[in-house]
C-alpha atoms as a PDB file:
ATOM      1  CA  UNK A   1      85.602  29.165 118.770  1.00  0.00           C
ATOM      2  CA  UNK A   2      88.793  27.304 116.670  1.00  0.00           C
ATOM      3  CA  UNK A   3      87.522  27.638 112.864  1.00  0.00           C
ATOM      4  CA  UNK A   4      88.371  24.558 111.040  1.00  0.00           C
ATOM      5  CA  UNK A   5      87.492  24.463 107.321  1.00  0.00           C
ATOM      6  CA  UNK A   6      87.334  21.367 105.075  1.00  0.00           C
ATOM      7  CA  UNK A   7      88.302  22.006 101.761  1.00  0.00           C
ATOM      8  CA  UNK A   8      88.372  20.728  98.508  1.00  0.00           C
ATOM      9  CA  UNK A   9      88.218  21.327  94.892  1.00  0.00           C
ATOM     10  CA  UNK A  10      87.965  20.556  91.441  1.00  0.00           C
ATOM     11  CA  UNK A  11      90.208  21.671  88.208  1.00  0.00           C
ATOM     12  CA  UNK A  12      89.371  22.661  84.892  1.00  0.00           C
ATOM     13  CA  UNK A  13      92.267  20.046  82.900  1.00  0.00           C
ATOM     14  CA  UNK A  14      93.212  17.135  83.613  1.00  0.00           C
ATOM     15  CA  UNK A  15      97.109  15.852  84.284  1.00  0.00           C
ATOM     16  CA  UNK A  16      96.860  14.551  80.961  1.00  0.00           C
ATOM     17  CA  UNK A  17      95.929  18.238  79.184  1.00  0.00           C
ATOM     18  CA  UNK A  18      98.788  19.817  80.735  1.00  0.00           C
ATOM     19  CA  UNK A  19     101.163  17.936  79.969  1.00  0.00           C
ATOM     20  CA  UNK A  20     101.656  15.688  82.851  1.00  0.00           C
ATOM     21  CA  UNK A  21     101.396  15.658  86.777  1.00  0.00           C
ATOM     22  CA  UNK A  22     104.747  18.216  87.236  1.00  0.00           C
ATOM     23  CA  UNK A  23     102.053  20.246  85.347  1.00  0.00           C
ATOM     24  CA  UNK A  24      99.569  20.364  88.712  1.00  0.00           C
ATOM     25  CA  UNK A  25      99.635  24.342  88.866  1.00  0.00           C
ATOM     26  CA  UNK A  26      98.661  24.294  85.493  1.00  0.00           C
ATOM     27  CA  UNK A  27      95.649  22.407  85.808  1.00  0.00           C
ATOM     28  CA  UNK A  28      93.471  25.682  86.805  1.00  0.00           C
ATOM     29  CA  UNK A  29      90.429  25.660  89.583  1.00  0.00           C
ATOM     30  CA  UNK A  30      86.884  25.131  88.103  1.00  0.00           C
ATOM     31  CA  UNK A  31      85.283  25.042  92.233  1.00  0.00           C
ATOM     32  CA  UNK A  32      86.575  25.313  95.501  1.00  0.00           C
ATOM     33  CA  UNK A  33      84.562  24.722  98.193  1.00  0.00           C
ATOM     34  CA  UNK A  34      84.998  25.334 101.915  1.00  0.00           C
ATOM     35  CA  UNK A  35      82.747  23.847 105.282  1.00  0.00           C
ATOM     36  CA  UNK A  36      83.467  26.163 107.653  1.00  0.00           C
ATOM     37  CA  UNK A  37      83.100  25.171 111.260  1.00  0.00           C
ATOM     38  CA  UNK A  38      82.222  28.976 112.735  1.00  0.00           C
ATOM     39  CA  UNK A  39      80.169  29.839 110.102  1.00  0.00           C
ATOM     40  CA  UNK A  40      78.768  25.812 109.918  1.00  0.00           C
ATOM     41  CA  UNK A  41      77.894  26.729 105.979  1.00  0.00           C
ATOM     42  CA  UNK A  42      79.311  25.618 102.849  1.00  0.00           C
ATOM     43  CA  UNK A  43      80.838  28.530 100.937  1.00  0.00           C
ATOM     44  CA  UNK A  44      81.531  28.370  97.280  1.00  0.00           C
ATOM     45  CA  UNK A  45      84.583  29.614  94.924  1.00  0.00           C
ATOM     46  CA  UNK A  46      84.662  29.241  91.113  1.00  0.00           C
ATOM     47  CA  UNK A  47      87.646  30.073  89.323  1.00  0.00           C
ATOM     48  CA  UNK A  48      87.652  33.509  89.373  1.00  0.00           C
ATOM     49  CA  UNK A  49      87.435  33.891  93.271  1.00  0.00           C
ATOM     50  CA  UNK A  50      90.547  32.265  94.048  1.00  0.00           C
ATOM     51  CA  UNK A  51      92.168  34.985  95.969  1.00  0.00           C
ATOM     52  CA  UNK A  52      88.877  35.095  97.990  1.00  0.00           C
ATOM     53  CA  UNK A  53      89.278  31.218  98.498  1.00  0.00           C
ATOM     54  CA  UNK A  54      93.248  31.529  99.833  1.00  0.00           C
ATOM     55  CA  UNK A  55      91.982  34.454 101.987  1.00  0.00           C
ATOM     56  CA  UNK A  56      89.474  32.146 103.608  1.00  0.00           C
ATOM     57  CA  UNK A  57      92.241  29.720 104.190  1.00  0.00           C
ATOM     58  CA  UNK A  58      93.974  32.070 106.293  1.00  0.00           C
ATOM     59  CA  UNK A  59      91.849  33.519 108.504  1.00  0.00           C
ATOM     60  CA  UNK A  60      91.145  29.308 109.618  1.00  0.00           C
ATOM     61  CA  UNK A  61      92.996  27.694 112.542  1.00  0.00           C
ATOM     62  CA  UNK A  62      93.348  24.556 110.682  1.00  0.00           C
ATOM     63  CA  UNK A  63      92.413  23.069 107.181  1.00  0.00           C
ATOM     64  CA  UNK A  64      91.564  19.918 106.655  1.00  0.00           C
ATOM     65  CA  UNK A  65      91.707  18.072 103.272  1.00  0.00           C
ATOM     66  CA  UNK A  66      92.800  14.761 101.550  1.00  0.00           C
ATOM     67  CA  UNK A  67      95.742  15.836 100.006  1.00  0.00           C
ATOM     68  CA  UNK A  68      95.060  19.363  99.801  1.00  0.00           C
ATOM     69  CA  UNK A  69      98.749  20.436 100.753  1.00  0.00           C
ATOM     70  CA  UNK A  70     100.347  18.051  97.814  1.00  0.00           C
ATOM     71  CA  UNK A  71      97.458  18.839  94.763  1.00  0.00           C
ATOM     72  CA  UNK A  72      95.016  21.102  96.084  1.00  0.00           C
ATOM     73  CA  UNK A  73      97.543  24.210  97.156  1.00  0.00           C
ATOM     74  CA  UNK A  74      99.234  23.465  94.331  1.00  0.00           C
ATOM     75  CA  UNK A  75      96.344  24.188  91.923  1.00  0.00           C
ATOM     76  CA  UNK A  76      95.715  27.263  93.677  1.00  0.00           C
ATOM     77  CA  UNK A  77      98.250  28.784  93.408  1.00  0.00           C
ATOM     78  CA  UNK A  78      98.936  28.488  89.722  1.00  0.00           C
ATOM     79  CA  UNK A  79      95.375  29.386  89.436  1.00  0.00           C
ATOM     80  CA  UNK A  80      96.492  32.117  91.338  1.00  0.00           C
ATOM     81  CA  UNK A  81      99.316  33.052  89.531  1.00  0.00           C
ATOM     82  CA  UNK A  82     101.288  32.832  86.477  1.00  0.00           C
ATOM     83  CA  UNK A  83     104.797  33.167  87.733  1.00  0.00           C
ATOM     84  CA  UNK A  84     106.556  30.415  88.805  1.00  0.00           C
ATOM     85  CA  UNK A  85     108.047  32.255  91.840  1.00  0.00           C
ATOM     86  CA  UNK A  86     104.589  33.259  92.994  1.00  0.00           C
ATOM     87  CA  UNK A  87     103.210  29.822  92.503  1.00  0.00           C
ATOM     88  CA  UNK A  88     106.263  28.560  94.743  1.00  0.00           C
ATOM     89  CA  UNK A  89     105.883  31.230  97.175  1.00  0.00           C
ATOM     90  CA  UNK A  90     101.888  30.768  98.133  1.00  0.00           C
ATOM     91  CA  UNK A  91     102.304  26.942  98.031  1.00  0.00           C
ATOM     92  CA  UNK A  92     105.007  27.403 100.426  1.00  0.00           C
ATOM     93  CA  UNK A  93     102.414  29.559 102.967  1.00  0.00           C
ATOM     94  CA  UNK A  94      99.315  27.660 102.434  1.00  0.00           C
ATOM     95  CA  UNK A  95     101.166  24.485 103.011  1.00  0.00           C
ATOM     96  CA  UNK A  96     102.418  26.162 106.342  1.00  0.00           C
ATOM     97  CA  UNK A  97      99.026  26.885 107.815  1.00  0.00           C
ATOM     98  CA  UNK A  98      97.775  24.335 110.232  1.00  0.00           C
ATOM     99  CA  UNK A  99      96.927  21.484 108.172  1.00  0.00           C
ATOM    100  CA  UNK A 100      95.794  18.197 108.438  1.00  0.00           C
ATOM    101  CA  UNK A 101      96.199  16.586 105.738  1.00  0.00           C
ATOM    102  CA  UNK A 102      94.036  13.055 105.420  1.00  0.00           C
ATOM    103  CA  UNK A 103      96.481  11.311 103.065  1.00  0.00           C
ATOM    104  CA  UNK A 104      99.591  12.455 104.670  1.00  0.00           C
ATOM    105  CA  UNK A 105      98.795  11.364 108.087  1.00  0.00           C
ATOM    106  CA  UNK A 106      97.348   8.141 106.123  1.00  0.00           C
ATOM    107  CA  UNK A 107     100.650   7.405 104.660  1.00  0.00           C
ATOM    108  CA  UNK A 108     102.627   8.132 107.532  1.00  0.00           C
ATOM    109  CA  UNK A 109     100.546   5.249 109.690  1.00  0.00           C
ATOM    110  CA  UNK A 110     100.106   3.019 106.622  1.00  0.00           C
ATOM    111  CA  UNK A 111     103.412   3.329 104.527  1.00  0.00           C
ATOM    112  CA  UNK A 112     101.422   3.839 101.443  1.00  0.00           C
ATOM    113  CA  UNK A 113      99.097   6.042 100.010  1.00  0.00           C
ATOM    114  CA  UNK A 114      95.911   5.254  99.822  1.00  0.00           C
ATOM    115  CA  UNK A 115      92.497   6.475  97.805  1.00  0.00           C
ATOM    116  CA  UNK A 116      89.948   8.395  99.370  1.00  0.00           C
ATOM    117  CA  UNK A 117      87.617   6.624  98.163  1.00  0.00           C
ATOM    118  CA  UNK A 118      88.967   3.458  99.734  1.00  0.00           C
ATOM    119  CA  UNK A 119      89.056   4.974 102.948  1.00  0.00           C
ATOM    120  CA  UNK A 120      86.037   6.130 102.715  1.00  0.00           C
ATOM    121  CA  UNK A 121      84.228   3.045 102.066  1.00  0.00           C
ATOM    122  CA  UNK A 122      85.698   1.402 104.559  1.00  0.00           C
ATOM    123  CA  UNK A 123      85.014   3.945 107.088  1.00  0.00           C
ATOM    124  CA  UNK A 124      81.835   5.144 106.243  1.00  0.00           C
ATOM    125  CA  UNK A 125      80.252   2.575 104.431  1.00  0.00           C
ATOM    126  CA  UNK A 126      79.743   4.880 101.422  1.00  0.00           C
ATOM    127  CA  UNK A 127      82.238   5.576  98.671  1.00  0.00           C
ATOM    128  CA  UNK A 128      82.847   9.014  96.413  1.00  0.00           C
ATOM    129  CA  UNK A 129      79.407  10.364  94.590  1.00  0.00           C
ATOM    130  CA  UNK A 130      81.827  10.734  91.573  1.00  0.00           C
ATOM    131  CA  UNK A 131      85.654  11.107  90.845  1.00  0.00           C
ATOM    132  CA  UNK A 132      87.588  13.983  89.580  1.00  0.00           C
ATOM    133  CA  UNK A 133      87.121  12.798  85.397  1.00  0.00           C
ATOM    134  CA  UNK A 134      83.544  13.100  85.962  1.00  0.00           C
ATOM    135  CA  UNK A 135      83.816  16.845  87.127  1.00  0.00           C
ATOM    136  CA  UNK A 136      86.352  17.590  84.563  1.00  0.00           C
ATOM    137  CA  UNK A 137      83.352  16.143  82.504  1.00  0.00           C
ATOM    138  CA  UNK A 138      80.886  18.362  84.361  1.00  0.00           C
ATOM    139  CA  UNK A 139      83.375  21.594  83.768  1.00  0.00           C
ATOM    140  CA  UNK A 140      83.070  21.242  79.791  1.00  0.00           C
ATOM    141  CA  UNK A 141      79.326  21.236  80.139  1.00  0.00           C
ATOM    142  CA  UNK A 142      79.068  24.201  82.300  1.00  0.00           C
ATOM    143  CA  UNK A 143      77.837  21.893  85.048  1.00  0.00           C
ATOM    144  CA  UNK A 144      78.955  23.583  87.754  1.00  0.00           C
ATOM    145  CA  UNK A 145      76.008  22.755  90.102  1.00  0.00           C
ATOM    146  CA  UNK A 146      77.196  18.798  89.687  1.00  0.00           C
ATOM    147  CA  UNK A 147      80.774  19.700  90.731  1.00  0.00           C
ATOM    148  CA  UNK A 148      79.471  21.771  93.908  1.00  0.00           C
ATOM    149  CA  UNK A 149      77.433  18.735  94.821  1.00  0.00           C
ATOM    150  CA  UNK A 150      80.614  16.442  94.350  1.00  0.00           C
ATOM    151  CA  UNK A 151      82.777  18.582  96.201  1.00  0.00           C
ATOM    152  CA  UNK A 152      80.313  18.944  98.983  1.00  0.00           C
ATOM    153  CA  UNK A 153      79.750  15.384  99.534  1.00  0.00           C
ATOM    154  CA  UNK A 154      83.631  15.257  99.438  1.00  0.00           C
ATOM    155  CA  UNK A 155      83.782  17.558 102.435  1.00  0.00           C
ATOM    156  CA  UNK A 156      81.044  16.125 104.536  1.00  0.00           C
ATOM    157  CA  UNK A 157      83.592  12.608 104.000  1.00  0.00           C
ATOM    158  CA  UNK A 158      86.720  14.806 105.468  1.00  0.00           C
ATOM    159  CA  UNK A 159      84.250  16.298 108.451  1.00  0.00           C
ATOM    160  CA  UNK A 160      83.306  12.634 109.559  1.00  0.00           C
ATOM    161  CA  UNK A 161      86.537  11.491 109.264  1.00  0.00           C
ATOM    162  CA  UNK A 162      88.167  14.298 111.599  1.00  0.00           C
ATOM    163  CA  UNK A 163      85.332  14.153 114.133  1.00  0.00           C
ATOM    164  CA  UNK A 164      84.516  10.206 113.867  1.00  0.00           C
ATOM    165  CA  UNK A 165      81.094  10.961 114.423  1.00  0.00           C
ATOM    166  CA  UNK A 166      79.566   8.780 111.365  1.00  0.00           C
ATOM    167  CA  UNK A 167      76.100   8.824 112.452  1.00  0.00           C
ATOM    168  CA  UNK A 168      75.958  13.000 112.966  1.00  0.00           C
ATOM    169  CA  UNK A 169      78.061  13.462 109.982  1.00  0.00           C
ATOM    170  CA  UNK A 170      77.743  16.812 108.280  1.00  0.00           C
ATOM    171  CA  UNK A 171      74.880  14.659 105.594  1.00  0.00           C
ATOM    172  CA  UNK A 172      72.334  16.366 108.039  1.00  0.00           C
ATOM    173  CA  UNK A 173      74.335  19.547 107.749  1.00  0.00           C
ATOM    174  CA  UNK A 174      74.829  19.133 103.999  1.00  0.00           C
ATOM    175  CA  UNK A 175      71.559  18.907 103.373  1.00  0.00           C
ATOM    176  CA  UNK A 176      70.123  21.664 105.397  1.00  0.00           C
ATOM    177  CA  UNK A 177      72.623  24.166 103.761  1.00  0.00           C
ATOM    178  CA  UNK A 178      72.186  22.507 100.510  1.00  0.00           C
ATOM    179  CA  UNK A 179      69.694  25.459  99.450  1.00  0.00           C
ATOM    180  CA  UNK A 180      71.075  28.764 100.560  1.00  0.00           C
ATOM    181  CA  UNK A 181      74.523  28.184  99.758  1.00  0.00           C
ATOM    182  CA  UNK A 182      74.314  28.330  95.518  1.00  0.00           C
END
């Protein structure tokens, strides 16, 4: 069975607390979290499981994301590591793994970027249960159970977008999981 993971996460600063967006790898990894389509569970990496996170990455046969390859990868691996080189060199692999990138392919049909929670409104009917200052927000209160919840929900938007199946999207599975994934 192919094992396709959706994939998201949240940081720990914002662009603004590192100094700007050519800061990204800077802006450190409060929660990853990964649906995985073999194991059809949610599993869950705070910031000092990163290497565990990549790992799962690589063992997938495709990751899908909303730019994951452009910010996402890019926060890894400076949460990863502190070289520059290093950084460089594990953005480089992750970014060539079999990805499909939502924004990417977005831009490429569109000519523009656009927001997922645009798309995802428009798509779904249902916008983002949050955005990224609000788990930023949820990081400096040790709220890590809100920012698991966000980036779930975020997940179960990328899942019914790659399968178009809005009525079985992974909600149901979300919410059976839900309990034994913490």
């Amino acid at each position: 069975m192919e094992r396709i993971i959706y994939f998201d996460l949240e940081t720990k600063y914002s662009a603004e607390e590192v100094g700007g967006w050519e800061n990204i790898e800077d802006m450190g990894m409060s929660v990853g979290v990964i649906w995985d389509s073999v194991d059809q569970q949610f599993s869950v990496y705070l910031d000092h499981q990163t290497n565990e996170l990549v790992e799962h990455c690589k063992r997938s046969d495709q990751i899908v994301g909303f730019n994951h390859v452009g910010f996402d990868y890019r926060v890894l691996a400076g949460a990863c590591h502190a070289e520059a080189q290093m950084r460089s060199r594990l953005h480089t692999e992750l970014a060539g793994l079999n990805n499909l990138d939502m924004l990417v392919e977005l831009k490429k049909v569109l000519g523009h970027r656009l927001k997922l929670e645009s798309v995802a409104r428009s798509t779904l009917g249902t916008g983002k249960s949050a955005d990224g200052l609000q788990a930023l927000k949820w990081y400096r209160e040790g709220q890590y159970d809100k920012i698991i919840e966000y980036c779930k929900i975020e997940n179960c938007h990328f899942k019914c977008h790659k399968t178009q199946k809005k009525d079985i999207c992974c909600r149901s599975k979300y919410k059976e999981s839900h309990n034994n994934s913490h």
